[in-house]
N, C-alpha and C. Protein backbone atom coordinates (compact mmCIF):
# COMPACT_ATOMS: atom_id res chain seq x y z
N UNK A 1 50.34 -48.16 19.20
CA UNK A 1 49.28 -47.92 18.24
C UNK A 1 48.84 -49.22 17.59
N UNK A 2 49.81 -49.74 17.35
CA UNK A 2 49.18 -51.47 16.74
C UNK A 2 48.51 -51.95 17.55
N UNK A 3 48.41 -52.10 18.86
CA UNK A 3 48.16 -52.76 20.17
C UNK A 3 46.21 -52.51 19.97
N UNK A 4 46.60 -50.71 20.10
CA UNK A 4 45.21 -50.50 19.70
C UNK A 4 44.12 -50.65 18.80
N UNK A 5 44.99 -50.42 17.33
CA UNK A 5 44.45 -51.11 16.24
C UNK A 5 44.10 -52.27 16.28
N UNK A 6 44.86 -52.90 16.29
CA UNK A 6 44.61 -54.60 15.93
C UNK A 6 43.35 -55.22 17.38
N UNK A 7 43.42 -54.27 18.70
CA UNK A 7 41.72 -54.43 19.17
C UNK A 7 40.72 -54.28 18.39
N UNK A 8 40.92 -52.87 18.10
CA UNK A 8 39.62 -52.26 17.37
C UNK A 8 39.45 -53.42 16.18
N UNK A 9 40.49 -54.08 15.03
CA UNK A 9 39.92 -54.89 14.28
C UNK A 9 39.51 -56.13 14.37
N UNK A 10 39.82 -56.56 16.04
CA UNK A 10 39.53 -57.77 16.50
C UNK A 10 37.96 -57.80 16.64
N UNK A 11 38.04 -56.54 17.35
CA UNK A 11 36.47 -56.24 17.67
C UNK A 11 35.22 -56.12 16.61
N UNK A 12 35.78 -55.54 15.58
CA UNK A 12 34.90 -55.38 14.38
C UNK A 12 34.49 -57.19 13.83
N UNK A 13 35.83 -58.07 13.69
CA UNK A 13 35.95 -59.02 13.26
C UNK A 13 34.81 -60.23 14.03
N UNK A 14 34.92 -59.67 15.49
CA UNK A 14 33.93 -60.76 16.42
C UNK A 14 32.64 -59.91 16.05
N UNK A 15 32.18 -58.70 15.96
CA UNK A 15 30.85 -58.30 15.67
C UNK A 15 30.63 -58.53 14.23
N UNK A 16 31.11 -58.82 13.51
CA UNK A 16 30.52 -59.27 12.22
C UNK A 16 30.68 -60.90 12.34
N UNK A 17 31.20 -61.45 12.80
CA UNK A 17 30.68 -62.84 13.29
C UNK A 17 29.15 -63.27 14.05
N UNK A 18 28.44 -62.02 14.64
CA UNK A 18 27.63 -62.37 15.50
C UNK A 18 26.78 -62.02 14.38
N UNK A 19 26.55 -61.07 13.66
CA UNK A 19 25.63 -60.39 12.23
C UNK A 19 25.75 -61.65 11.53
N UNK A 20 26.84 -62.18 10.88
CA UNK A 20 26.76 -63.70 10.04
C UNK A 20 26.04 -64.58 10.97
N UNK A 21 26.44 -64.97 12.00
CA UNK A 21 25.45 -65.92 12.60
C UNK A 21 23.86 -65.92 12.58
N UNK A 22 23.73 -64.02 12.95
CA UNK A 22 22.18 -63.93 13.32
C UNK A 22 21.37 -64.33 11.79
N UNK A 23 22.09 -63.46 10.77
CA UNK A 23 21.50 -63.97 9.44
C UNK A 23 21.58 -65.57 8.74
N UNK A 24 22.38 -66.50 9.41
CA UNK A 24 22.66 -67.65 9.01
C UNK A 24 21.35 -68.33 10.01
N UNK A 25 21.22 -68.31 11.18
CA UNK A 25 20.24 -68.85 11.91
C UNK A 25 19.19 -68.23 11.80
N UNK A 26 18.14 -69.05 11.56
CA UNK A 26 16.57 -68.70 11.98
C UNK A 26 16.58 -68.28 13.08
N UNK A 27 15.52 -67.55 13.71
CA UNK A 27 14.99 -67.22 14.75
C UNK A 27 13.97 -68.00 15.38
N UNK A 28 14.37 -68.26 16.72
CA UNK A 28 13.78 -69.72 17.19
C UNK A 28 13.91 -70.87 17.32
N UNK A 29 15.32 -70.62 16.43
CA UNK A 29 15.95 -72.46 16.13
C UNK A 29 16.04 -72.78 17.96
N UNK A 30 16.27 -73.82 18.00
CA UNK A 30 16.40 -74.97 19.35
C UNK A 30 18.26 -74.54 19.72
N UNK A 31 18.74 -74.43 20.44
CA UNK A 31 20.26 -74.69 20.66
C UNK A 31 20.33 -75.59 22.04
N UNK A 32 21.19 -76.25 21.22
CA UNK A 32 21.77 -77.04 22.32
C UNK A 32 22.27 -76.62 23.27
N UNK A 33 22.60 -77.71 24.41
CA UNK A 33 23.78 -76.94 25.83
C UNK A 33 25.02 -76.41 25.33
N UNK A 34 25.70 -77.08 24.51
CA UNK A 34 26.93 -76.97 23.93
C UNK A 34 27.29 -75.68 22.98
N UNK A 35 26.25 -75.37 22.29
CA UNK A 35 26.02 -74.29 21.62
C UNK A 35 25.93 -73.11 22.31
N UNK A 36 24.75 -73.32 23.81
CA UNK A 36 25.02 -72.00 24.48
C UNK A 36 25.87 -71.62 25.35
N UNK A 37 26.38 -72.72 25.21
CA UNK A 37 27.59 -72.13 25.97
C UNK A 37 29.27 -71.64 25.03
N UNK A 38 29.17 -72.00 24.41
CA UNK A 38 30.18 -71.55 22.95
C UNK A 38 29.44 -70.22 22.52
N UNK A 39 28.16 -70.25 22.41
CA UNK A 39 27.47 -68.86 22.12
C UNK A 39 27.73 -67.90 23.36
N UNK A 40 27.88 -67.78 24.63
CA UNK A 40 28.07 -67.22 25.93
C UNK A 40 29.32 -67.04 25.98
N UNK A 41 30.15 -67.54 25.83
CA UNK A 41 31.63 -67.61 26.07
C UNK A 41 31.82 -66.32 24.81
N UNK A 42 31.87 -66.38 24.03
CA UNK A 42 32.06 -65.88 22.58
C UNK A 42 31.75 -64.52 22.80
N UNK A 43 30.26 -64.33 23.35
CA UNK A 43 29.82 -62.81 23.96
C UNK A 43 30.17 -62.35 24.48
N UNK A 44 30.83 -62.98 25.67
CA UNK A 44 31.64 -62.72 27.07
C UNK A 44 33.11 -62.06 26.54
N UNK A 45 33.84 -62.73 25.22
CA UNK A 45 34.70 -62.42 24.95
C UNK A 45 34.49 -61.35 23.75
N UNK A 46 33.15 -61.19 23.15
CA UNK A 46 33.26 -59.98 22.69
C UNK A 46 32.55 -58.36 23.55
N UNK A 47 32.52 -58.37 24.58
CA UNK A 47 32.14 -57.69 25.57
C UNK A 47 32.89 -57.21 26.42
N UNK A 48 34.02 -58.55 26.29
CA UNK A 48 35.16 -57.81 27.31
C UNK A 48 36.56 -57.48 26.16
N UNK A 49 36.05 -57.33 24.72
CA UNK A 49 36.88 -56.98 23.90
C UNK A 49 36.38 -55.11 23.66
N UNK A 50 34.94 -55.09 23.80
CA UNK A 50 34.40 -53.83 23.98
C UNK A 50 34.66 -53.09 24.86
N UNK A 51 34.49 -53.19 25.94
CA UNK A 51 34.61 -52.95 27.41
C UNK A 51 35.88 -52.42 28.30
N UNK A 52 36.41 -53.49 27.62
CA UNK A 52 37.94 -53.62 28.44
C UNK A 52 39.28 -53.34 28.14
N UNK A 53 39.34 -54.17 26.85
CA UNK A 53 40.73 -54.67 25.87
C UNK A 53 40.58 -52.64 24.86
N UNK A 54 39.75 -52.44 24.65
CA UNK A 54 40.02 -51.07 23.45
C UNK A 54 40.38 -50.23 24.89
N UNK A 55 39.02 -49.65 25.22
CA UNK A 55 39.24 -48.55 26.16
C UNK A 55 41.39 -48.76 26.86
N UNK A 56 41.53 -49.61 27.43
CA UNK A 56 42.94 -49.92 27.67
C UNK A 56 44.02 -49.59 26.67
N UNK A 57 43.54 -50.55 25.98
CA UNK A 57 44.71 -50.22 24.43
C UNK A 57 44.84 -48.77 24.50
N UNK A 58 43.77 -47.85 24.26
CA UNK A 58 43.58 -46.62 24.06
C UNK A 58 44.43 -46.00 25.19
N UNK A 59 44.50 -46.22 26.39
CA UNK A 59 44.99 -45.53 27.55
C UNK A 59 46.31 -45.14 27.25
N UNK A 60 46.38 -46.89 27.39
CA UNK A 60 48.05 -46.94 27.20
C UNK A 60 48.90 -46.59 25.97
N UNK A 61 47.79 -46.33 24.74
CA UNK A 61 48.60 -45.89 23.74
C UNK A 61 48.94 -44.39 23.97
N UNK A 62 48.16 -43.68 24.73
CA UNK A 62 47.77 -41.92 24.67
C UNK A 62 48.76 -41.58 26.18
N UNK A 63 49.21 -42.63 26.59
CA UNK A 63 50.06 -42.17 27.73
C UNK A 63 51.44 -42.34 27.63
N UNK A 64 51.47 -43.69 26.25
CA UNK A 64 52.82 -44.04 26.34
C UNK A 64 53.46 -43.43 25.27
N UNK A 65 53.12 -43.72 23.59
CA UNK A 65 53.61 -43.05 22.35
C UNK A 65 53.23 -41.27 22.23
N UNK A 66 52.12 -41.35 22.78
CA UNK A 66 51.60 -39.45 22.24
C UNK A 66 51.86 -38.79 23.48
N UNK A 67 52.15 -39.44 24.52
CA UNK A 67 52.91 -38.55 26.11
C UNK A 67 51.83 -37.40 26.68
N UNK A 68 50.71 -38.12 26.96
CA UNK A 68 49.87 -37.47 26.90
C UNK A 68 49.33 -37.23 28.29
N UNK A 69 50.27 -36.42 29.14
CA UNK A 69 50.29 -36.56 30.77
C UNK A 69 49.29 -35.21 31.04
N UNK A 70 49.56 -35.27 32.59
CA UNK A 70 48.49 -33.88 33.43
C UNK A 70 49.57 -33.17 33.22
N UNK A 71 50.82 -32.63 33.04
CA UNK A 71 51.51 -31.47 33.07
C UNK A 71 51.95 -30.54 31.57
N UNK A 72 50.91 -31.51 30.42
CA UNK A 72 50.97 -31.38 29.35
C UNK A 72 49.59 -30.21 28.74
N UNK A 73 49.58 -28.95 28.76
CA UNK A 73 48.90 -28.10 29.07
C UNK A 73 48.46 -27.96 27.38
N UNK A 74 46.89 -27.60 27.00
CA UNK A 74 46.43 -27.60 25.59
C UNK A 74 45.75 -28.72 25.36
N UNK A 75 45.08 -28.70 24.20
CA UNK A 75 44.29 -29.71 23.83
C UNK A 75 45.32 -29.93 22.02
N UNK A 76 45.45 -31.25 22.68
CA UNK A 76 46.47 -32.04 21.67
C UNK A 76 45.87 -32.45 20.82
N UNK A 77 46.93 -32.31 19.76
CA UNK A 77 46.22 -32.48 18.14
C UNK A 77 46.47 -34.17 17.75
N UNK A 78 47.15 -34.94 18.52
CA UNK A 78 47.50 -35.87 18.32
C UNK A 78 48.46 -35.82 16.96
N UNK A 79 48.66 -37.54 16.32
CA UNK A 79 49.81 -37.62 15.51
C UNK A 79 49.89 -36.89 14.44
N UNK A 80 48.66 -35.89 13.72
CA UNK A 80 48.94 -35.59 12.53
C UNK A 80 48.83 -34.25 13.13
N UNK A 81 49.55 -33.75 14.38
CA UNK A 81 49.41 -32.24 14.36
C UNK A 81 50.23 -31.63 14.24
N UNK A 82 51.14 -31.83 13.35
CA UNK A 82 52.09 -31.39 13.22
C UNK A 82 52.10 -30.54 11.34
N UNK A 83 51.41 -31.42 11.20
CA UNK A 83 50.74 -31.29 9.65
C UNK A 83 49.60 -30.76 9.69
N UNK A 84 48.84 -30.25 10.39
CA UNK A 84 48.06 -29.20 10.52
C UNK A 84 48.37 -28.10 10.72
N UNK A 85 49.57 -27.63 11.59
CA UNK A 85 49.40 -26.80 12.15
C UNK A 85 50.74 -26.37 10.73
N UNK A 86 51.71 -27.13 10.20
CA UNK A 86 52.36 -26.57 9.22
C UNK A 86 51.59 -26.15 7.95
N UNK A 87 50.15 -27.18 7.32
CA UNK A 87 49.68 -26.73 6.23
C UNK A 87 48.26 -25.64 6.25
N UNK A 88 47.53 -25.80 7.55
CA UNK A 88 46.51 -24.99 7.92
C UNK A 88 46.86 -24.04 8.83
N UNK A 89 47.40 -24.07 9.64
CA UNK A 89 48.35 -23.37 10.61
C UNK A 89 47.26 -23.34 11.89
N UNK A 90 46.47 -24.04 12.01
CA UNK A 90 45.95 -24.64 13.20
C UNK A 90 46.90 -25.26 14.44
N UNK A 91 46.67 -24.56 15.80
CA UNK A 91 47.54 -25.03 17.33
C UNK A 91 48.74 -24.09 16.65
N UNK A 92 50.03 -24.73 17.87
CA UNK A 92 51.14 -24.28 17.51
C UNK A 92 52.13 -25.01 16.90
N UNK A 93 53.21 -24.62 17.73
CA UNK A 93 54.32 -25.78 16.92
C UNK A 93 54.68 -26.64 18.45
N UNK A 94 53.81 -26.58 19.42
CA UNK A 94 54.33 -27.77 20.38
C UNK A 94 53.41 -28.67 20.07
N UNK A 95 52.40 -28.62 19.08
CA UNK A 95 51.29 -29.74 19.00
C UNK A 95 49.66 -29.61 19.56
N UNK A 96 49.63 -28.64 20.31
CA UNK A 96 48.87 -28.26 20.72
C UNK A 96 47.69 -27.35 20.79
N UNK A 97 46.17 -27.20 20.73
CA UNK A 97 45.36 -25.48 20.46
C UNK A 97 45.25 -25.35 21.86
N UNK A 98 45.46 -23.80 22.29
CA UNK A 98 45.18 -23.13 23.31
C UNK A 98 46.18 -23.26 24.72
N UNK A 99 47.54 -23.73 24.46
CA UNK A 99 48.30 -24.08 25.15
C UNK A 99 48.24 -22.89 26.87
N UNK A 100 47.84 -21.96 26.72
CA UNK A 100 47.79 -21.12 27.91
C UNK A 100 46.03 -21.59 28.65
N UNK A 101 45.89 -22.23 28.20
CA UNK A 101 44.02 -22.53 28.26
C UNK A 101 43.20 -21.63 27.87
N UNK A 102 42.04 -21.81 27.76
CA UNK A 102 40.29 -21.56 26.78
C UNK A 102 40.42 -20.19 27.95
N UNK A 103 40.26 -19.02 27.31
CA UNK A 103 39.48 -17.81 27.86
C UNK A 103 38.64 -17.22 27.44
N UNK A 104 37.91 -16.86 28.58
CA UNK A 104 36.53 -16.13 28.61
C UNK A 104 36.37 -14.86 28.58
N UNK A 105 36.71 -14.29 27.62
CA UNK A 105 36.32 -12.88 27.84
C UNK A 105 37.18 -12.03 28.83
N UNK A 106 38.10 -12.43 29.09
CA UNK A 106 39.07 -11.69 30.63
C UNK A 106 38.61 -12.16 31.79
N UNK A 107 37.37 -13.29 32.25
CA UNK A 107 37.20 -13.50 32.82
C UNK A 107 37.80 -14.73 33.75
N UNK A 108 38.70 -15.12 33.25
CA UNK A 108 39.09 -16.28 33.70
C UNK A 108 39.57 -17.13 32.80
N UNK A 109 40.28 -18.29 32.92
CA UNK A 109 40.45 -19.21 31.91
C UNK A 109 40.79 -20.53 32.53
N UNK A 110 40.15 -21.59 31.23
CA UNK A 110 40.11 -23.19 32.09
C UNK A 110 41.83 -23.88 31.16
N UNK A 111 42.19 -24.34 32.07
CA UNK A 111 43.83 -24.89 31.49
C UNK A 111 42.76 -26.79 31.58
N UNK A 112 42.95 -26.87 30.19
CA UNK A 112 43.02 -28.49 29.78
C UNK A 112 44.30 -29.16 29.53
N UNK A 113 44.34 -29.70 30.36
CA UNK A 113 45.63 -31.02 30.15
C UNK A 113 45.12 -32.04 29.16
N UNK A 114 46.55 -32.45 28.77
CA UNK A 114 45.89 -33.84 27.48
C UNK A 114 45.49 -34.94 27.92
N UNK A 115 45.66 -35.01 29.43
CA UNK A 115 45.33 -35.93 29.72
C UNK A 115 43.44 -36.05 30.40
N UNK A 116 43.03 -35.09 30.67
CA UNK A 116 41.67 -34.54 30.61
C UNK A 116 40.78 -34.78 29.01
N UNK A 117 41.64 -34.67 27.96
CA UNK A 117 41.27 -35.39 26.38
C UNK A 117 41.45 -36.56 26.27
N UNK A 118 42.53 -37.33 27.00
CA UNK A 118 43.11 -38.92 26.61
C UNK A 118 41.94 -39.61 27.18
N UNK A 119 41.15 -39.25 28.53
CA UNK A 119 39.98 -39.40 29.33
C UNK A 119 38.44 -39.46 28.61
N UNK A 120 38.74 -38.16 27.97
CA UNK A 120 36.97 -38.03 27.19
C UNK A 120 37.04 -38.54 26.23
N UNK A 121 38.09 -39.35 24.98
CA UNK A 121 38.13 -39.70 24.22
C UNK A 121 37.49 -41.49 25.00
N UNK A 122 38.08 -42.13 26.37
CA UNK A 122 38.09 -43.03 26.30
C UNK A 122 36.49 -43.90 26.95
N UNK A 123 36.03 -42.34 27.45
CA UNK A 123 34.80 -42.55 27.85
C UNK A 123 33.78 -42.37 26.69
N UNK A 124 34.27 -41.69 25.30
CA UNK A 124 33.27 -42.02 23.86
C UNK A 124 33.56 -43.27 23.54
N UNK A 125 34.82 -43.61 24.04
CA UNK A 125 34.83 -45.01 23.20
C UNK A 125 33.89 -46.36 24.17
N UNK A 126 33.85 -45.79 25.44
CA UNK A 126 32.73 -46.82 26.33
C UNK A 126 31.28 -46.28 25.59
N UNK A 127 31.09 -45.02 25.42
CA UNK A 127 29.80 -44.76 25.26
C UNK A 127 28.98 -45.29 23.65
N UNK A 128 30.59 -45.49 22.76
CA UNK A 128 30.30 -46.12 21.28
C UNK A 128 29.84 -47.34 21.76
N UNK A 129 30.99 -48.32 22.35
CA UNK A 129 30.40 -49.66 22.80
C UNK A 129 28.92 -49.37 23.35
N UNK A 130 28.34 -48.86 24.58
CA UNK A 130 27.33 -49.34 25.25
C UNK A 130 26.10 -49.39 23.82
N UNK A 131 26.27 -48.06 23.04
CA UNK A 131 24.90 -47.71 22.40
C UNK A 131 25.25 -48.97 21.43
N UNK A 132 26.59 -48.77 20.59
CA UNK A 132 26.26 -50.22 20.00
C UNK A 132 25.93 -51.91 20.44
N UNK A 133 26.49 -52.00 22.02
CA UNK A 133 25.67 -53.24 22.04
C UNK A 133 23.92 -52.69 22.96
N UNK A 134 23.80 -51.88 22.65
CA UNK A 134 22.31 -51.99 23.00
C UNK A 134 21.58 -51.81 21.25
N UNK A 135 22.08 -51.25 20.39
CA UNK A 135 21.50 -51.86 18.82
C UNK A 135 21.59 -52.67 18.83
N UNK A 136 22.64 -53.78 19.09
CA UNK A 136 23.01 -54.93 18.61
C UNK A 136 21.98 -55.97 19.07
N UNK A 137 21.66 -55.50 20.30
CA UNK A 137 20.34 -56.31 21.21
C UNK A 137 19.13 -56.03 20.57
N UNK A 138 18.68 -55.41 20.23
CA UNK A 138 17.42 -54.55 19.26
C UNK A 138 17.02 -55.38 18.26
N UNK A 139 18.38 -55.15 17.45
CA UNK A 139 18.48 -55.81 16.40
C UNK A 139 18.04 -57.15 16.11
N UNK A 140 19.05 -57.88 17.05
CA UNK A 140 18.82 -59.87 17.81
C UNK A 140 17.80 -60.24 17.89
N UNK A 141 16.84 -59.27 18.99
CA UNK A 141 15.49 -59.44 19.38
C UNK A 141 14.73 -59.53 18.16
N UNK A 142 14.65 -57.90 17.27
CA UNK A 142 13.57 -57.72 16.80
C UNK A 142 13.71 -58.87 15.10
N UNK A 143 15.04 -59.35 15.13
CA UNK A 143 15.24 -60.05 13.62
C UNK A 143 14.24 -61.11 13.45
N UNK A 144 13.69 -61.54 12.24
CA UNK A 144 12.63 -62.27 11.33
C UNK A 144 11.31 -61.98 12.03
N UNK A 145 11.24 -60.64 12.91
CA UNK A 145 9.66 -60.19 12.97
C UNK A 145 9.30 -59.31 11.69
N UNK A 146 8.24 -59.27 11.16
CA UNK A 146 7.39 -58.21 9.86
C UNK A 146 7.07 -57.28 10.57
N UNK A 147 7.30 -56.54 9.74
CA UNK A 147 7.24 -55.09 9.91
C UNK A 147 5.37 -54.45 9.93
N UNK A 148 5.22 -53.63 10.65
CA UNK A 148 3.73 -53.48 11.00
C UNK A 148 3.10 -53.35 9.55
N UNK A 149 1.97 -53.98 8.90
CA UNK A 149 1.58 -53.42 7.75
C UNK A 149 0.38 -52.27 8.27
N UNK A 150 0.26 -51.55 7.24
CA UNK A 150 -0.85 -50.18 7.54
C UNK A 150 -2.06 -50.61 6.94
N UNK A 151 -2.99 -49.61 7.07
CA UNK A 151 -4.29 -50.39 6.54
C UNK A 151 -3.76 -50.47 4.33
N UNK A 152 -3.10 -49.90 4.20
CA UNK A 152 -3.21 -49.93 2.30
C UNK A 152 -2.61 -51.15 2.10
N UNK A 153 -1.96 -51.78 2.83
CA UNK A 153 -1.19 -53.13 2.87
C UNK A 153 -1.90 -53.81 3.24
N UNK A 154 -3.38 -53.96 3.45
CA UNK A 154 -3.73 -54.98 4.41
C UNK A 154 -4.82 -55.96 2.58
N UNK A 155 -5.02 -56.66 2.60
CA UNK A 155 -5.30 -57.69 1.64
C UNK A 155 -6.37 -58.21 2.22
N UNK A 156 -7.37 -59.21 0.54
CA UNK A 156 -8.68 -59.33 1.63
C UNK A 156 -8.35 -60.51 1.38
N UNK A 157 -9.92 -61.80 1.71
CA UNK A 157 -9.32 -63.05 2.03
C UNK A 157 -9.21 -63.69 0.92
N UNK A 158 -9.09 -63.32 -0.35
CA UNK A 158 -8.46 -63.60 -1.29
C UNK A 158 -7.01 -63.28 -2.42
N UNK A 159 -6.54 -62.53 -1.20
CA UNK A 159 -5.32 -62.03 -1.87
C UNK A 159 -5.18 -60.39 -2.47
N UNK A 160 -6.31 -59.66 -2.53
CA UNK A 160 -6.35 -58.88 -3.35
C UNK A 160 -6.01 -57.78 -2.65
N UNK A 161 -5.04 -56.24 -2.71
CA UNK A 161 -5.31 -55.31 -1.52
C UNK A 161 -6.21 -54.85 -1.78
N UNK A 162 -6.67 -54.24 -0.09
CA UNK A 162 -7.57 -53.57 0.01
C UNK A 162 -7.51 -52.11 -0.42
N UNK A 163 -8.49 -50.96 -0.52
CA UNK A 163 -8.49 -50.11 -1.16
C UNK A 163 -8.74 -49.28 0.08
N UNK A 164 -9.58 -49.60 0.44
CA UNK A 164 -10.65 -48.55 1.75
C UNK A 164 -10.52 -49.90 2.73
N UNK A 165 -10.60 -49.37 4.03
CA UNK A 165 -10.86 -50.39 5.23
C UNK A 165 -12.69 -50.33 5.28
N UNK A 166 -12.72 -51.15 6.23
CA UNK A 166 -14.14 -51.94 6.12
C UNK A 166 -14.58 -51.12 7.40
């Protein structure tokens, strides 16, 4: 669990480095060779801290401490389910909701392994990364452009706003 943590705060720590930078630099400044490549390297390593280093951490934490295999039947409450299920009485007492699997009406029923959850958890955590570095790109791009003014914002050639368009 530290393994994982201390990604996730690595990661936060390099994306608020790139937010201080973008607000410390103008837009348009000149960079040197040296710069873009310290700027590239830096991305590279916060991309493959997104990408690579969490999703992993995550694996190996949910396979190794929470034992979170295919023969492990239910959808696992993880570490605090034990305290759910004693103060709300949510799952059972192996840790688990629906340990026989999800049924339909008598029609059948789907058996989830925890390890089918250790999976979809690790593919939100790719899908957090992608959408956040596609804001993050948005963001980069669209920083020290003005915002569209409308016609009540628009001013005449002396400063004054306008009231009515022309």
């Amino acid at each position: 669990m530290t393994a994982f943590l201390a990604s996730i705060v690595a990661t936060v720590l390099l994306t608020g480095a790139v937010i201080w930078e973008a607000r410390r630099r103008p837009p348009g400044s000149k960079l040197t060779w040296g710069e873009a490549f310290l700027a590239a390297l830096f991305i590279f390593g916060l991309l493959l801290m997104i990408y690579g280093v969490v999703p992993d951490r995550w694996l190996r934490y949910a396979d190794s401490e929470l034992k979170w295999r295919t023969d492990k039947y239910g959808i696992p409450m993880g570490p605090m389910g034990h305290f759910l299920h004693d103060t709300l009485g949510i799952g059972n007492s192996k840790n688990v909701i629906a340990p026989n699997g999800v049924k339909f009406f008598g029609r059948g029923k789907i058996l989830i392994s925890a390890h089918i959850i250790e999976d979809l958890i690790a593919t939100v955590i790719y899908g957090v990364g992608l959408v956040g570095h596609v804001l993050m790109l948005m963001w980069w791009q669209n920083r020290g452009k003005k915002p569209k003014t409308t016609a009540l914002e628009k001013t005449s050639a002396y400063g004054r706003p306008l009231v009515r368009s022309t």
